[in-house]
Protein backbone atom coordinates (compact mmCIF):
# COMPACT_ATOMS: atom_id res chain seq x y z
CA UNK A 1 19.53 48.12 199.48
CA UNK A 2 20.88 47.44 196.60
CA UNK A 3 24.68 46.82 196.16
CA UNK A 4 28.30 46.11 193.75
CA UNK A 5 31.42 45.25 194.79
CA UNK A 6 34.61 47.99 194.15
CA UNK A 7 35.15 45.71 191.03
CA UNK A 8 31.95 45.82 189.49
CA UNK A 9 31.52 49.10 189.25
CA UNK A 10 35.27 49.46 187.59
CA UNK A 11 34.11 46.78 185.26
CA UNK A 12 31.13 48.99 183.98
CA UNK A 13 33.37 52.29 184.18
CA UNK A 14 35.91 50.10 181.61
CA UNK A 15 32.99 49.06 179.74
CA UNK A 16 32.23 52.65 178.77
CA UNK A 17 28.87 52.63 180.97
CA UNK A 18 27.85 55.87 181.91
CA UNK A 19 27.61 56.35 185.74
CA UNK A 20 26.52 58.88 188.27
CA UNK A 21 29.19 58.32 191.41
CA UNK A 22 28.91 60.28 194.49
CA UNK A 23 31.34 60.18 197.08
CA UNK A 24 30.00 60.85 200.30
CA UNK A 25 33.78 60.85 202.28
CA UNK A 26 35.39 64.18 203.61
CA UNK A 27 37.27 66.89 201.67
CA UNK A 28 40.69 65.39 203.27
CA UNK A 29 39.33 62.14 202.15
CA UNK A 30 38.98 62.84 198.48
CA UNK A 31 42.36 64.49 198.50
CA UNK A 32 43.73 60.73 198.51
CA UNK A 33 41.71 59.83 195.30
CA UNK A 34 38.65 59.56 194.12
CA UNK A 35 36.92 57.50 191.16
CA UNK A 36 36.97 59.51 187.77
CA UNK A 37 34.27 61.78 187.30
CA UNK A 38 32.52 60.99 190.88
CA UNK A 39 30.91 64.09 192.27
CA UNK A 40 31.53 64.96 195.84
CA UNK A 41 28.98 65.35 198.34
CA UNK A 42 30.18 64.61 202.01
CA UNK A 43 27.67 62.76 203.83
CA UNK A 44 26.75 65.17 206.07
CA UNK A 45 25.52 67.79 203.35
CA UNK A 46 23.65 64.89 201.49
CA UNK A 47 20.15 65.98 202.84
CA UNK A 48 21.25 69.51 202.17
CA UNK A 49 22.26 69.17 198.28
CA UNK A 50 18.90 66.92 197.20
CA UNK A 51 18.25 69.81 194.83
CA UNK A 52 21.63 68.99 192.88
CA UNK A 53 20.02 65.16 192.57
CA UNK A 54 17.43 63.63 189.40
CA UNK A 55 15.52 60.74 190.89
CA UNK A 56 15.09 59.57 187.23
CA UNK A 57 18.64 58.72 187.20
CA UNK A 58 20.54 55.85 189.50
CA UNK A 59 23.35 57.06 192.09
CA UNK A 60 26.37 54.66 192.97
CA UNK A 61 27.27 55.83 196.44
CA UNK A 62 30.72 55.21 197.67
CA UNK A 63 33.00 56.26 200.46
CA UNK A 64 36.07 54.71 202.46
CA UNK A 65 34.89 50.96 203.28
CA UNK A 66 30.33 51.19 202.67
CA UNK A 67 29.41 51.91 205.90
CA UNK A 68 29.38 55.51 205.12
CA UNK A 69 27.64 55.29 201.59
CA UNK A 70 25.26 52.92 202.96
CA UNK A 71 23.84 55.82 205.20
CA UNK A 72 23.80 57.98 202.48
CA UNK A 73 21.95 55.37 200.24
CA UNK A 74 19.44 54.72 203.24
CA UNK A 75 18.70 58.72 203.28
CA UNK A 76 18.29 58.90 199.49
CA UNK A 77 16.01 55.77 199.04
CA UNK A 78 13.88 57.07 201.84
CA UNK A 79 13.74 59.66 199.60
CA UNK A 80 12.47 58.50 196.93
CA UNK A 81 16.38 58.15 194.75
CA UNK A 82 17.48 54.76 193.01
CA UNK A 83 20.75 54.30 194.92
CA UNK A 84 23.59 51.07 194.78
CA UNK A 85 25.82 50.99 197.31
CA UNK A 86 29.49 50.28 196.53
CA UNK A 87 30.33 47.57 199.39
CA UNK A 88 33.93 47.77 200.64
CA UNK A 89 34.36 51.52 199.09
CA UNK A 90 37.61 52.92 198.31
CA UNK A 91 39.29 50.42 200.24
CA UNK A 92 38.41 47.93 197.92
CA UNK A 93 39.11 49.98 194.83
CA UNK A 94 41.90 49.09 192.26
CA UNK A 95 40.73 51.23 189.43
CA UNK A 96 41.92 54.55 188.46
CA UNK A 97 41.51 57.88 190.37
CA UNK A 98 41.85 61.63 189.80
């Protein structure tokens, strides 16, 4: 499985890259902050919302420390999705959040 750290994946949001975040943590989870434009999909629907997914595009999964997002990037692979875990998840974040 591929992974970034927290800071690498603030470093391409500050470079202007374009990413597709999901945050698989729980609604009272997310209420605490979440990165900028991240879409959330608690980990438990992930099988459920596929449909919302393009496998032509690359998903950085993130939750509260990567043990979380690393099941969800373990379901999605098997699936056929390009996924990158963010190791040490929000815990490890410094950037902004909404």
């Amino acid at each position: 499985m591929k992974q970034l750290t927290a800071k690498e994946v603030e470093t391409l949001l500050n470079e202007g890259k374009q990413l597709n975040i999901i945050d698989v943590r729980e609604v009272d989870e997310i209420g605490e902050g979440k990165i900028p434009g991240a879409i959330h999909i608690p980990l438990g629907l992930v099988e459920f919302r596929l449909h919302e997914l393009d496998k032509a595009k690359e998903y950085i999964m993130v939750c509260r420390s990567g043990g979380r997002s690393g099941r969800a990037s373990q379901i999605l692979e098997s699936r056929g999705y390009k996924v990158i875990n963010m190791a040490g998840g929000m815990l490890d974040w410094e950037g902004k959040v909404e």
